[in-house]
N, C-alpha and C. Protein backbone atom coordinates (compact mmCIF):
# COMPACT_ATOMS: atom_id res chain seq x y z
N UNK A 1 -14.36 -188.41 -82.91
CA UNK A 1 -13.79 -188.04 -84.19
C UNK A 1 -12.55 -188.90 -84.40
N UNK A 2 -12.12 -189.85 -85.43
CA UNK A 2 -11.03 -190.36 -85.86
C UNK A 2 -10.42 -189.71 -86.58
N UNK A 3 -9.64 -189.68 -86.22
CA UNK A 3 -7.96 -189.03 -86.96
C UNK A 3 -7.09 -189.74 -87.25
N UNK A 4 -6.59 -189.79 -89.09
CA UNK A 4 -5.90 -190.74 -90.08
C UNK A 4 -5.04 -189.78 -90.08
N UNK A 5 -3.73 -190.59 -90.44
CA UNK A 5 -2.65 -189.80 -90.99
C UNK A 5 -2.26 -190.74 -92.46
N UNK A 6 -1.86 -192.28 -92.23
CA UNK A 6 -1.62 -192.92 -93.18
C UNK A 6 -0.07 -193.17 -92.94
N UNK A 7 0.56 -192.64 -93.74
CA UNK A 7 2.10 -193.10 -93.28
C UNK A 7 2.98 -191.99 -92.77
N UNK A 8 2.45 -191.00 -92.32
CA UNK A 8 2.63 -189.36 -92.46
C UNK A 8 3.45 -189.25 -90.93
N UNK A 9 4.19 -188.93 -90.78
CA UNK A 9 5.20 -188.32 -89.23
C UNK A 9 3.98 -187.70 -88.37
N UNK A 10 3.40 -188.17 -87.66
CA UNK A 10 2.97 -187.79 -86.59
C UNK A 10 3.73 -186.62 -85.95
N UNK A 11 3.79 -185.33 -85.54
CA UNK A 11 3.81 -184.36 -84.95
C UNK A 11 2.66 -183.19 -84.23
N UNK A 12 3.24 -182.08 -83.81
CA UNK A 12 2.05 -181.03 -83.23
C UNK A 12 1.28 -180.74 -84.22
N UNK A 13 2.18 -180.44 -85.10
CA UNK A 13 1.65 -179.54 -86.62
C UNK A 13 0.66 -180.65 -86.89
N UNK A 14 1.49 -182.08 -87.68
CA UNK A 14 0.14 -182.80 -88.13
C UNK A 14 -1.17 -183.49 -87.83
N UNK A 15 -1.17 -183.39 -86.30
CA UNK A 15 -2.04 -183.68 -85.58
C UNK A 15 -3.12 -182.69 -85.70
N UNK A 16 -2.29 -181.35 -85.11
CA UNK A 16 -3.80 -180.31 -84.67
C UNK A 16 -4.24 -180.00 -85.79
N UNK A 17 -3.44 -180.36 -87.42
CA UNK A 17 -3.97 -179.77 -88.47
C UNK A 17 -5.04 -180.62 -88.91
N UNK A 18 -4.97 -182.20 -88.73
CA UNK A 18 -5.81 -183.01 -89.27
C UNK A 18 -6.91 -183.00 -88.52
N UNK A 19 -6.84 -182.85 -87.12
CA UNK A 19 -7.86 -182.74 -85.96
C UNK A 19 -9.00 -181.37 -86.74
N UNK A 20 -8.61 -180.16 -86.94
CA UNK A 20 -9.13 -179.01 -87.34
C UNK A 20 -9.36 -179.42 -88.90
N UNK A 21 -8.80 -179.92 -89.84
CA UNK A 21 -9.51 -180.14 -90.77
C UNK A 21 -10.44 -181.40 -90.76
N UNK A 22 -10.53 -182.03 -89.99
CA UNK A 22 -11.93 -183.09 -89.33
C UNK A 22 -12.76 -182.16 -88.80
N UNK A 23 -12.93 -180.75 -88.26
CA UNK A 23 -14.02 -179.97 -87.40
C UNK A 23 -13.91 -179.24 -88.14
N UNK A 24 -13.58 -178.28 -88.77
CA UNK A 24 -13.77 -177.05 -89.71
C UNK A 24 -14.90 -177.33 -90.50
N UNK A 25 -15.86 -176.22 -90.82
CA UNK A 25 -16.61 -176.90 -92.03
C UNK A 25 -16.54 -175.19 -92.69
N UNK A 26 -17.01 -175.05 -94.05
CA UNK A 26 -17.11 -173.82 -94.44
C UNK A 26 -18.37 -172.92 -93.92
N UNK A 27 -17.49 -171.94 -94.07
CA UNK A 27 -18.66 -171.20 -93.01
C UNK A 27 -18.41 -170.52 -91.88
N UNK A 28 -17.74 -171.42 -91.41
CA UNK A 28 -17.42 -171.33 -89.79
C UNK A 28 -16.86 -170.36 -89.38
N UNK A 29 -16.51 -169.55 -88.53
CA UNK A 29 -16.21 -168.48 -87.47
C UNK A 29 -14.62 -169.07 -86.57
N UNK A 30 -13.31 -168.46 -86.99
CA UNK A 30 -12.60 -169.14 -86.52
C UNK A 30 -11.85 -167.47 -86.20
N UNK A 31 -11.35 -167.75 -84.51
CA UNK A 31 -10.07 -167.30 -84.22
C UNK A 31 -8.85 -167.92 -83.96
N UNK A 32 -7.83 -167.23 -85.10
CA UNK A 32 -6.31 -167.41 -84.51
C UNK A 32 -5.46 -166.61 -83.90
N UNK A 33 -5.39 -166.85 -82.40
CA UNK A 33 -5.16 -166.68 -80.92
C UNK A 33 -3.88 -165.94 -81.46
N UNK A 34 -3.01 -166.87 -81.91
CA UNK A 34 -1.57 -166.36 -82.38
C UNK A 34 -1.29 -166.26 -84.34
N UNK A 35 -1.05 -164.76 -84.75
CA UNK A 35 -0.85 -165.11 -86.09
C UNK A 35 0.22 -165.13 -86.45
N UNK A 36 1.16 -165.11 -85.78
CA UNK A 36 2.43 -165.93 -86.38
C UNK A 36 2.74 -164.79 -87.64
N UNK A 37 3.17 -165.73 -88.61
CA UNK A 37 3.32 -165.38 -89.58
C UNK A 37 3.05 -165.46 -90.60
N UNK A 38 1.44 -165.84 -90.06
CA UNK A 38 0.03 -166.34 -91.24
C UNK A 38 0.01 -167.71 -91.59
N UNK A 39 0.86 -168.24 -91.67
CA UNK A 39 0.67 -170.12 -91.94
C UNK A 39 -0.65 -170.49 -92.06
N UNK A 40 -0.93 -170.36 -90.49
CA UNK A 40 -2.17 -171.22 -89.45
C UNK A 40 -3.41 -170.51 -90.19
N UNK A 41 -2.95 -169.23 -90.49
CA UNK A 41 -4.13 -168.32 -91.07
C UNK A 41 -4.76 -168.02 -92.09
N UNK A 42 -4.02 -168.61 -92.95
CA UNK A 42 -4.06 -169.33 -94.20
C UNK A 42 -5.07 -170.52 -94.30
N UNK A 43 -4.12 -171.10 -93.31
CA UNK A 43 -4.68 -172.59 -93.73
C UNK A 43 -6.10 -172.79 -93.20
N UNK A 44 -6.52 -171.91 -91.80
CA UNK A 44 -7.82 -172.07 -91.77
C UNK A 44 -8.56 -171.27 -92.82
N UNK A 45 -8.52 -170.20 -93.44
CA UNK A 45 -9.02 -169.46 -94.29
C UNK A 45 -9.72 -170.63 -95.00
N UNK A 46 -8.64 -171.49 -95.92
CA UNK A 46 -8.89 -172.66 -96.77
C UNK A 46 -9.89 -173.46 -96.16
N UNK A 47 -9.73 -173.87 -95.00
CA UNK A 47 -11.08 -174.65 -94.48
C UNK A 47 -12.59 -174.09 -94.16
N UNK A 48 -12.29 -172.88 -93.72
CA UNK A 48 -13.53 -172.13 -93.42
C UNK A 48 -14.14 -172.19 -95.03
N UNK A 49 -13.54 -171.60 -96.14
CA UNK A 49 -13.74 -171.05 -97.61
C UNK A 49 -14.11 -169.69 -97.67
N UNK A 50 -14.58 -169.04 -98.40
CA UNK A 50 -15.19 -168.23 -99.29
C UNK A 50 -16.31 -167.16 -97.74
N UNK A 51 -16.73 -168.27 -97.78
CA UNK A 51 -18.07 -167.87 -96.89
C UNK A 51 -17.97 -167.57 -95.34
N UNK A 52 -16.65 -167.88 -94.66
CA UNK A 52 -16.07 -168.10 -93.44
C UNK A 52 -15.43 -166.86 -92.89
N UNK A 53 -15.02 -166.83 -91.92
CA UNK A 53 -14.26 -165.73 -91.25
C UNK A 53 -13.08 -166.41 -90.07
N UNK A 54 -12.10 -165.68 -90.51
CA UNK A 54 -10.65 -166.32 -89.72
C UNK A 54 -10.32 -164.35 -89.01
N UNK A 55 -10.14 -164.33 -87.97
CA UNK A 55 -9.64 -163.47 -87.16
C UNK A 55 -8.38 -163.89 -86.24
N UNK A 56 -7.11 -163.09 -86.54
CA UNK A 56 -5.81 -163.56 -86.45
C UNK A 56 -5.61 -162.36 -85.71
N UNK A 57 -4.99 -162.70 -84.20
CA UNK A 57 -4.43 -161.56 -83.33
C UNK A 57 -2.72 -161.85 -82.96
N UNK A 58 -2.41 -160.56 -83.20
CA UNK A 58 -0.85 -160.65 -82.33
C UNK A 58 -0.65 -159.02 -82.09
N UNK A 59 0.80 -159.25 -81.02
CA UNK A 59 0.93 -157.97 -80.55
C UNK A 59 2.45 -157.27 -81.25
N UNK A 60 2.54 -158.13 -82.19
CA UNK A 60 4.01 -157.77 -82.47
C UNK A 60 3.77 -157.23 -84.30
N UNK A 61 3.99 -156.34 -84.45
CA UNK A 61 3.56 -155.14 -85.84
C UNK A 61 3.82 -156.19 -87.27
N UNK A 62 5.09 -157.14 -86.73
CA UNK A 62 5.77 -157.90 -88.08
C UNK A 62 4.68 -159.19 -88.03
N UNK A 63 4.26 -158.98 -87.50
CA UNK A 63 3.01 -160.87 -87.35
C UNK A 63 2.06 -160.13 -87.88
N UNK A 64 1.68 -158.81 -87.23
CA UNK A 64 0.60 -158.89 -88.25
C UNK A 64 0.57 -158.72 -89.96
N UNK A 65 1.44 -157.58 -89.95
CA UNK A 65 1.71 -157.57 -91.59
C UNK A 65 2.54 -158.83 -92.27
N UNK A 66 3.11 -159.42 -91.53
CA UNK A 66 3.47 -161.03 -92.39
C UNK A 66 2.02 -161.69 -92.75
N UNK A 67 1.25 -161.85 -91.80
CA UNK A 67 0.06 -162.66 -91.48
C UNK A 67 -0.91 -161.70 -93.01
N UNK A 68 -1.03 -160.56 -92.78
CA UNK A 68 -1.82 -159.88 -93.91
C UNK A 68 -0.90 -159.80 -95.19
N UNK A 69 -0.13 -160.03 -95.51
CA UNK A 69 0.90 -159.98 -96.78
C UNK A 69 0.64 -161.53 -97.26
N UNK A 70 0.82 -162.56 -96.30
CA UNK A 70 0.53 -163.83 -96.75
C UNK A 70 -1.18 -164.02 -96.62
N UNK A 71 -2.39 -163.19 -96.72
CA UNK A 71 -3.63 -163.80 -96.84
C UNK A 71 -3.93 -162.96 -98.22
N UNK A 72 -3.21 -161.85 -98.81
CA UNK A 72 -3.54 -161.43 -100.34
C UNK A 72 -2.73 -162.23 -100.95
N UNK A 73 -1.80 -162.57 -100.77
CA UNK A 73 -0.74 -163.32 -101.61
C UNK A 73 -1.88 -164.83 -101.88
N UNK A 74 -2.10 -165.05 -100.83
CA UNK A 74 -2.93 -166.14 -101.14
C UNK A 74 -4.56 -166.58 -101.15
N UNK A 75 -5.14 -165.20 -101.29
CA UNK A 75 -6.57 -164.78 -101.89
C UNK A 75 -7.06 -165.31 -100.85
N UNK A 76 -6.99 -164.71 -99.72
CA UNK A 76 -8.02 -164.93 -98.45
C UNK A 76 -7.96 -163.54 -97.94
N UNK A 77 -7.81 -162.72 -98.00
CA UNK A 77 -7.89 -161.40 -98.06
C UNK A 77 -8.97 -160.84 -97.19
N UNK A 78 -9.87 -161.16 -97.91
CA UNK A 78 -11.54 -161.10 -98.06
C UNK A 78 -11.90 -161.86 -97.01
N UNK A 79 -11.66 -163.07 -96.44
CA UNK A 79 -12.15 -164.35 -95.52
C UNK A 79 -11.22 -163.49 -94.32
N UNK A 80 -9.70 -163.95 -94.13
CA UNK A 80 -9.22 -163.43 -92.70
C UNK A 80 -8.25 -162.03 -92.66
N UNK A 81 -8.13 -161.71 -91.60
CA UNK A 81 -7.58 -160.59 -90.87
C UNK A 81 -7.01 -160.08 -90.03
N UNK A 82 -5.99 -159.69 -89.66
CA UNK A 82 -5.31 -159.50 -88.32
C UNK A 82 -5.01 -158.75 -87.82
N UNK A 83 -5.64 -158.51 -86.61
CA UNK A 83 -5.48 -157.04 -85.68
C UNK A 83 -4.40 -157.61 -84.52
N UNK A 84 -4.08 -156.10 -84.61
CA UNK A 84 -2.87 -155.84 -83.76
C UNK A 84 -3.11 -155.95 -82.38
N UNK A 85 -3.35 -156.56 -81.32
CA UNK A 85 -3.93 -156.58 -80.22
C UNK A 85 -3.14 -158.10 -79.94
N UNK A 86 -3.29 -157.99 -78.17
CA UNK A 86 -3.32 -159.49 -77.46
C UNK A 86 -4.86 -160.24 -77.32
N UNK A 87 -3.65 -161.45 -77.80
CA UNK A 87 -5.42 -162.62 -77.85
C UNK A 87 -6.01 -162.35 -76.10
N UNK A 88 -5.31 -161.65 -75.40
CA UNK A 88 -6.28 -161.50 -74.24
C UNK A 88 -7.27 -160.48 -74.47
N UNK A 89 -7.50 -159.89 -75.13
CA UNK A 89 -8.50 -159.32 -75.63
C UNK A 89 -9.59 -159.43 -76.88
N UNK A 90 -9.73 -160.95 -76.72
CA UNK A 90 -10.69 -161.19 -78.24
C UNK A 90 -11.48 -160.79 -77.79
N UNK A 91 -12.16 -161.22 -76.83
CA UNK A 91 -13.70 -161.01 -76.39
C UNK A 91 -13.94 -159.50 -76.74
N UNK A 92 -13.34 -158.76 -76.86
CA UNK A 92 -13.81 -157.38 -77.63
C UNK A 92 -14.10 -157.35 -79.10
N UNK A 93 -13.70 -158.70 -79.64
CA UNK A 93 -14.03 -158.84 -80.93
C UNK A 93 -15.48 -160.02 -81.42
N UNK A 94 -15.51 -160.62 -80.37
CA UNK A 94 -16.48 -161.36 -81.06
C UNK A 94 -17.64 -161.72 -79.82
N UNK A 95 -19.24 -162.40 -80.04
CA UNK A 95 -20.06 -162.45 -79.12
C UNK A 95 -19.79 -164.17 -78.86
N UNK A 96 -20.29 -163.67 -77.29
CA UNK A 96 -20.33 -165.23 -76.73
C UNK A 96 -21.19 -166.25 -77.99
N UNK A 97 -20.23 -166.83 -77.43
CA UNK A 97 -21.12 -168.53 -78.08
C UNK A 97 -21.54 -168.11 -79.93
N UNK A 98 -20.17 -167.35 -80.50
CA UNK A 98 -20.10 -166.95 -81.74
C UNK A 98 -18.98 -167.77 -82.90
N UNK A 99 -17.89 -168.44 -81.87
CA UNK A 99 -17.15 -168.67 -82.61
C UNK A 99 -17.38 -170.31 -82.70
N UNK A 100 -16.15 -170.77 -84.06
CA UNK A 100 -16.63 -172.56 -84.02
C UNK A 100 -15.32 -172.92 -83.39
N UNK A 101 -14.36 -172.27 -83.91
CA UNK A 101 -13.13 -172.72 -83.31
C UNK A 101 -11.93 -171.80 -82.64
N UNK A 102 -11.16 -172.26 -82.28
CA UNK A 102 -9.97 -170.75 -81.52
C UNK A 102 -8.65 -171.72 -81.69
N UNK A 103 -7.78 -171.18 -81.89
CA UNK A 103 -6.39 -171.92 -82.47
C UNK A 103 -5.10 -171.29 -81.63
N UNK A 104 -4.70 -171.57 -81.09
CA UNK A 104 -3.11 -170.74 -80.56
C UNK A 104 -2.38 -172.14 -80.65
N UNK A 105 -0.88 -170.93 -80.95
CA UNK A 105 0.24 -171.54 -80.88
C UNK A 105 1.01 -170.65 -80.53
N UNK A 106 1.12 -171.30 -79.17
CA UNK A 106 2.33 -170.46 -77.70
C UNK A 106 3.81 -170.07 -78.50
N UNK A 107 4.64 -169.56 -77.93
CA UNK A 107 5.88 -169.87 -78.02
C UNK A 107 6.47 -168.38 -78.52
N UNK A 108 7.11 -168.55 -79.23
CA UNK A 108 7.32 -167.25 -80.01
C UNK A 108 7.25 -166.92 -81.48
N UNK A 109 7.81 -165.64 -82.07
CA UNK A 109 7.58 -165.47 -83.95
C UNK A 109 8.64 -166.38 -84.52
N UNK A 110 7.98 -167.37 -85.74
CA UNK A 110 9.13 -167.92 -86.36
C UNK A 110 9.86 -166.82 -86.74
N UNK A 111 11.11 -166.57 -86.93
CA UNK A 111 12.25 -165.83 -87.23
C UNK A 111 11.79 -164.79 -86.90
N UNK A 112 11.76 -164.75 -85.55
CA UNK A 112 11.61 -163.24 -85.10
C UNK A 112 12.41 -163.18 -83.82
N UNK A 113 11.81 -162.49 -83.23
CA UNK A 113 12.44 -161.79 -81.98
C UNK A 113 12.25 -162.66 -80.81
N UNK A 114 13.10 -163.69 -80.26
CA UNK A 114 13.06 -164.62 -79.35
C UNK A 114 12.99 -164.01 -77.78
N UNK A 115 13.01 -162.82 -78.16
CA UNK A 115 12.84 -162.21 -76.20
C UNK A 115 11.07 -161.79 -76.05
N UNK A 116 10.29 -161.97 -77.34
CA UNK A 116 9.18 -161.90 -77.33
C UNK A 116 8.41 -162.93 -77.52
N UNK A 117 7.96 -163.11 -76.30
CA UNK A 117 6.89 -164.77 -76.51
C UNK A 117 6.11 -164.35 -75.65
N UNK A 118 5.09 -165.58 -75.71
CA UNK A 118 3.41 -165.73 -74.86
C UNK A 118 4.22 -165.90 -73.49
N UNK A 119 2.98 -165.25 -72.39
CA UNK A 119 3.46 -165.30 -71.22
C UNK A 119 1.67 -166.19 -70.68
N UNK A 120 2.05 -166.87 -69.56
CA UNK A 120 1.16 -167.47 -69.11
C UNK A 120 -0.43 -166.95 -68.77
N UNK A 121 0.12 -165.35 -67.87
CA UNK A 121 -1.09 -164.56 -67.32
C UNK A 121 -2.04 -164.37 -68.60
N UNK A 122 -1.46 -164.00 -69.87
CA UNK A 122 -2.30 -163.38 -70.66
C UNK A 122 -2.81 -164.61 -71.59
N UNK A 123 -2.11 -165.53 -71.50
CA UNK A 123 -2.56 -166.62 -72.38
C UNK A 123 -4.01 -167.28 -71.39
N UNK A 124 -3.63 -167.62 -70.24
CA UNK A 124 -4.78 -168.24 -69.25
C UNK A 124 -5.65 -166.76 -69.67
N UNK A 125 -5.53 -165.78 -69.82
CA UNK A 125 -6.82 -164.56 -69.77
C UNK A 125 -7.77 -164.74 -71.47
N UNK A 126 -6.43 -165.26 -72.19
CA UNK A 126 -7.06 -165.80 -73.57
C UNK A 126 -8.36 -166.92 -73.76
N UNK A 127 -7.35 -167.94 -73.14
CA UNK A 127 -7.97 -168.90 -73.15
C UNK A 127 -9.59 -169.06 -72.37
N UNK A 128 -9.66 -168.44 -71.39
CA UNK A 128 -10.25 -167.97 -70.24
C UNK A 128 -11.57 -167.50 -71.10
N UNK A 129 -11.33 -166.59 -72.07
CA UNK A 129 -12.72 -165.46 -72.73
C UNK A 129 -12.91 -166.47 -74.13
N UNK A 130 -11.71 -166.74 -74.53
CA UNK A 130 -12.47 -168.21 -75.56
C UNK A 130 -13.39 -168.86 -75.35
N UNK A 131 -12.47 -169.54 -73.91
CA UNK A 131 -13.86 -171.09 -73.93
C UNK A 131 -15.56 -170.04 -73.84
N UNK A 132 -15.29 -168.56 -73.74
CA UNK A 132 -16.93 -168.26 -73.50
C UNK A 132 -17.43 -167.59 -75.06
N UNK A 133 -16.50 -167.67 -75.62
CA UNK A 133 -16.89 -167.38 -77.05
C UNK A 133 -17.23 -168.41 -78.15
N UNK A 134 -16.75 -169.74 -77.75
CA UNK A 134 -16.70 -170.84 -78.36
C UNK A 134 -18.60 -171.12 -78.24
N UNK A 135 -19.20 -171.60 -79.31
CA UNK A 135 -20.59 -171.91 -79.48
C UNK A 135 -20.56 -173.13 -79.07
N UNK A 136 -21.54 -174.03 -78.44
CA UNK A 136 -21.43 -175.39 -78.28
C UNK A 136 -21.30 -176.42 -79.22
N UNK A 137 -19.93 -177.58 -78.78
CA UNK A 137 -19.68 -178.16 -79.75
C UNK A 137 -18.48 -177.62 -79.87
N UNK A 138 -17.96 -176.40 -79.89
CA UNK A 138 -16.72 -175.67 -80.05
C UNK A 138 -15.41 -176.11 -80.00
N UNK A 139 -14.64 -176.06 -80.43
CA UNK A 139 -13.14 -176.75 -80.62
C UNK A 139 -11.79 -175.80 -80.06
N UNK A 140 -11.35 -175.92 -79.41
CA UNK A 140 -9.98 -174.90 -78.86
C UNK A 140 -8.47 -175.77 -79.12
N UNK A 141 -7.59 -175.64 -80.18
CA UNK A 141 -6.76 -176.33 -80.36
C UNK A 141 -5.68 -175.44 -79.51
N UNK A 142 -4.80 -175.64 -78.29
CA UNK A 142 -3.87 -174.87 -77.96
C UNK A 142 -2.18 -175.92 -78.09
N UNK A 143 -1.79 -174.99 -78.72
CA UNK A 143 -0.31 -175.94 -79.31
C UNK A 143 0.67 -175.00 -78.23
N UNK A 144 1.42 -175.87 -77.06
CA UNK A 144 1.93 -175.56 -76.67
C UNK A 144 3.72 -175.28 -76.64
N UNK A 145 4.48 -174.23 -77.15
CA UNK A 145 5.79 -174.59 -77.62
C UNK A 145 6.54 -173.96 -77.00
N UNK A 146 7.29 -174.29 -75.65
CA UNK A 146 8.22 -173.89 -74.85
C UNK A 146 10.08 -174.56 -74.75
N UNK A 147 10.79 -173.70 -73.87
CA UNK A 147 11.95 -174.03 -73.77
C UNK A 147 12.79 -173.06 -74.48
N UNK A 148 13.74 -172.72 -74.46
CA UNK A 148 14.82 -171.93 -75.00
C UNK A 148 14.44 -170.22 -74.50
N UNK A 149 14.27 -169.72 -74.74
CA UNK A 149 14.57 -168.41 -74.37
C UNK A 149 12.96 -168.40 -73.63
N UNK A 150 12.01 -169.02 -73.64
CA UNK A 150 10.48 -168.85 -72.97
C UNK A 150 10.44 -169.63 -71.71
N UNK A 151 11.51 -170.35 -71.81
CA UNK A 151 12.00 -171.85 -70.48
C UNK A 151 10.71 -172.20 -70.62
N UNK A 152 10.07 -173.02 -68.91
CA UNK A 152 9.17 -173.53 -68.94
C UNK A 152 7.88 -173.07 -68.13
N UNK A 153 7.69 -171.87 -67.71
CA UNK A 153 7.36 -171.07 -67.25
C UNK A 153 5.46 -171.80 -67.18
N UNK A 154 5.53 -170.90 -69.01
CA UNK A 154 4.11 -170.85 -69.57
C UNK A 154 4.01 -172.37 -69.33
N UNK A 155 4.28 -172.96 -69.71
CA UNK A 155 4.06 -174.60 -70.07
C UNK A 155 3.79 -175.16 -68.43
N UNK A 156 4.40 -174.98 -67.91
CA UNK A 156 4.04 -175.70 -66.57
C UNK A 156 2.53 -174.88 -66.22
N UNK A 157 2.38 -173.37 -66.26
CA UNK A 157 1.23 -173.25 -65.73
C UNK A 157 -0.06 -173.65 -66.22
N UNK A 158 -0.11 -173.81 -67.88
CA UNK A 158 -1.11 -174.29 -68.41
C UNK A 158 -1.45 -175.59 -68.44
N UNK A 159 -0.24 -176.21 -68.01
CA UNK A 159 -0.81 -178.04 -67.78
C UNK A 159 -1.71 -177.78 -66.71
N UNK A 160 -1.10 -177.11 -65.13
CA UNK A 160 -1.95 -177.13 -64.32
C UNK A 160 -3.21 -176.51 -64.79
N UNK A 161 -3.60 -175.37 -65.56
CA UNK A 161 -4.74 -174.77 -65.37
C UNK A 161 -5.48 -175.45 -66.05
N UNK A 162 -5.23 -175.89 -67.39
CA UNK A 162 -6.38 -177.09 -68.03
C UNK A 162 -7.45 -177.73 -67.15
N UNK A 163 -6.27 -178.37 -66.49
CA UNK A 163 -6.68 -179.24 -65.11
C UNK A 163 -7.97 -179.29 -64.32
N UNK A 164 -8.31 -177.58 -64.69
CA UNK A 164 -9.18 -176.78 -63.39
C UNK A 164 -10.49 -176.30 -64.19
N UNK A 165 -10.32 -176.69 -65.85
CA UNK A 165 -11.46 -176.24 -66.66
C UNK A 165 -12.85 -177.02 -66.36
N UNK A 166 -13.60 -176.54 -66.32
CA UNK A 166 -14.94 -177.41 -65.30
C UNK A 166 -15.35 -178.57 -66.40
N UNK A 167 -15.20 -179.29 -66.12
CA UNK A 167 -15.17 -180.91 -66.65
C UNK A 167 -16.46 -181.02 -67.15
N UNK A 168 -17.71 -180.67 -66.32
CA UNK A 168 -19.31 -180.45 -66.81
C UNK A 168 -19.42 -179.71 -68.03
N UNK A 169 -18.12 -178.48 -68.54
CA UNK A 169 -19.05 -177.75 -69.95
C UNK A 169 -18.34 -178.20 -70.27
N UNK A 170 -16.42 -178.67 -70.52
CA UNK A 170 -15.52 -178.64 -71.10
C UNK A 170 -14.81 -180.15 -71.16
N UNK A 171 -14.37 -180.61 -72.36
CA UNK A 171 -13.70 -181.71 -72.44
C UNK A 171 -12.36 -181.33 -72.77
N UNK A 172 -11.27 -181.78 -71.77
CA UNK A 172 -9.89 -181.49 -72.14
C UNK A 172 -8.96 -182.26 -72.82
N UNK A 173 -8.00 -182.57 -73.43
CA UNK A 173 -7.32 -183.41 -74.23
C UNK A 173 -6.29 -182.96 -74.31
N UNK A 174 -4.57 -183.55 -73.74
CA UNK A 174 -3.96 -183.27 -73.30
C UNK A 174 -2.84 -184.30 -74.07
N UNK A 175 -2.16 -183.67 -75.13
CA UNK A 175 -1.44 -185.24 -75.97
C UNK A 175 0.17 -184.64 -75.65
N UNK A 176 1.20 -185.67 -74.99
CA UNK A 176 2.21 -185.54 -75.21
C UNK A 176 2.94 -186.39 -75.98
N UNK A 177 4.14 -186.16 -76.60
CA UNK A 177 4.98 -186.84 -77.66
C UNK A 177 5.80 -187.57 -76.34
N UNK A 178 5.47 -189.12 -75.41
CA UNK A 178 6.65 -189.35 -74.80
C UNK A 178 7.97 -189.96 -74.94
N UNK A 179 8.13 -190.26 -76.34
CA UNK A 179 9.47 -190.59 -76.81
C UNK A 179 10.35 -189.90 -77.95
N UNK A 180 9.99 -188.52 -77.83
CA UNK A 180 10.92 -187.37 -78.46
C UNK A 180 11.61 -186.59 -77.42
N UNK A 181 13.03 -186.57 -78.48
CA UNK A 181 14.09 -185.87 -77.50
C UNK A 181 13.76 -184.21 -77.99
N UNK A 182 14.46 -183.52 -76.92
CA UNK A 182 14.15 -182.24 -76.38
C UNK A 182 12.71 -181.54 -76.20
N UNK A 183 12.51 -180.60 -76.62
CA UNK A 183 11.05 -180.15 -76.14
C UNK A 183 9.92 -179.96 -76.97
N UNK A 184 9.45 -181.47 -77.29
CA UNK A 184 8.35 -181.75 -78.57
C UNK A 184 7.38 -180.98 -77.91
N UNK A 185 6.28 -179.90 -78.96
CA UNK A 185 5.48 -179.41 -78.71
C UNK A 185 4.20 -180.08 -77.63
N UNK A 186 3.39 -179.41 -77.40
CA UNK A 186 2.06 -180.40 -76.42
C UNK A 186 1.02 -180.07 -76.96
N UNK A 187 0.33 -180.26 -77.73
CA UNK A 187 -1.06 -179.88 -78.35
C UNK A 187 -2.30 -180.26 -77.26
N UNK A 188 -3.21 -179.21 -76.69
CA UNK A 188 -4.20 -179.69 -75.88
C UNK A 188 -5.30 -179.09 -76.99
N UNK A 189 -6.20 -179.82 -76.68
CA UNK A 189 -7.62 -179.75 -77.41
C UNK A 189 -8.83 -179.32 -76.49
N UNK A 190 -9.33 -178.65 -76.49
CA UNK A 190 -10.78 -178.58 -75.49
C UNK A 190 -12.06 -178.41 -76.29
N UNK A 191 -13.27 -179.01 -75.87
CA UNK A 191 -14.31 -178.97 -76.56
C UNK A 191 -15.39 -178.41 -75.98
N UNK A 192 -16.15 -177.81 -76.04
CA UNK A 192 -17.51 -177.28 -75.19
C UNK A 192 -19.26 -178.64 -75.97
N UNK A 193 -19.04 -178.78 -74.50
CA UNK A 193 -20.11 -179.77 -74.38
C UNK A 193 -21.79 -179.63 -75.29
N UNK A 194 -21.90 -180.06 -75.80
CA UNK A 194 -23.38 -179.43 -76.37
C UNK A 194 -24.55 -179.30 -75.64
């Protein structure tokens, strides 16, 4: 898959967004791992369309109702949704080899509560029941955003665990920014083999 930007700042954001709007098609079956504060949840809504389904998990009460306040505001209502739960528990939401894509972004709530962020155990338990929900062909964008009150905890363990994803079903993709100062995000990509 080639990925254009044109004259556009290369970052996490514009990468994994152009990457996912190159694989999205309408229709598609998408979870977002982390809903934030709906952005991401939005914006896949728009790619899936009309006909698609976006499922948005967090554990913190203000992500989800930000995340559902911003999908009527912006008529996806109907397309995505967000339950209150940890993305370590999707697999209670959807069947193997159901979804097209899975989206997280580590770190913590924009303008929220900085003593609450992703912790490694439950993110590897996320990631873990994804790759078995992902249909072949499947796309896993994980945007990794550490340092400041999360240190480097999560981030060091998921470089290693990538590492260990069985190379035979899974293709890993591992992009760092190496000439930005302080702690430029890490976007990894994984794909399930067809």
């Amino acid at each position: 898959m080639g990925v254009t930007f044109g004259r556009r700042i290369v970052n996490t954001l514009t990468l994994v967004h152009k990457y996912l709007e190159q694989f999205i098609r309408p229709g598609d079956f998408i979870i977002d791992a982390t809903a934030g504060n709906g952005r991401d949840t939005a914006f896949l809504c728009g790619l899936t369309g009309k006909t698609g389904r976006v499922l948005a998990f967090d554990i913190q009460p203000q992500a989800v109702e930000n995340t559902t306040k911003r999908l009527v505001e912006s008529g996806w209502d109907e397309v995505g949704s967000a339950v209150l739960d940890s993305h370590a528990n999707m697999a209670q939401y959807a069947e193997p080899g159901s979804v097209d894509c899975i989206v997280f972004n580590l770190g913590w709530l924009p303008g929220g509560d900085h003593s609450i962020f992703t912790h490694a155990d439950s993110t590897i338990v996320a990631i873990e029941a994804g790759l078995e929900l992902l249909r072949d062909g499947g796309l896993m964008c994980v945007s990794i955003y550490y340092g400041g009150a999360s240190g480097y905890e999560e981030r060091d363990a998921l470089l290693e665990y990538v590492k260990t994803i069985d190379p035979e079903r899974y293709t890993v993709l591992t992009v760092q920014f190496s000439n930005r100062a302080g702690d430029p995000p890490i976007p990894v990509f994984i794909t399930k083999a067809t």
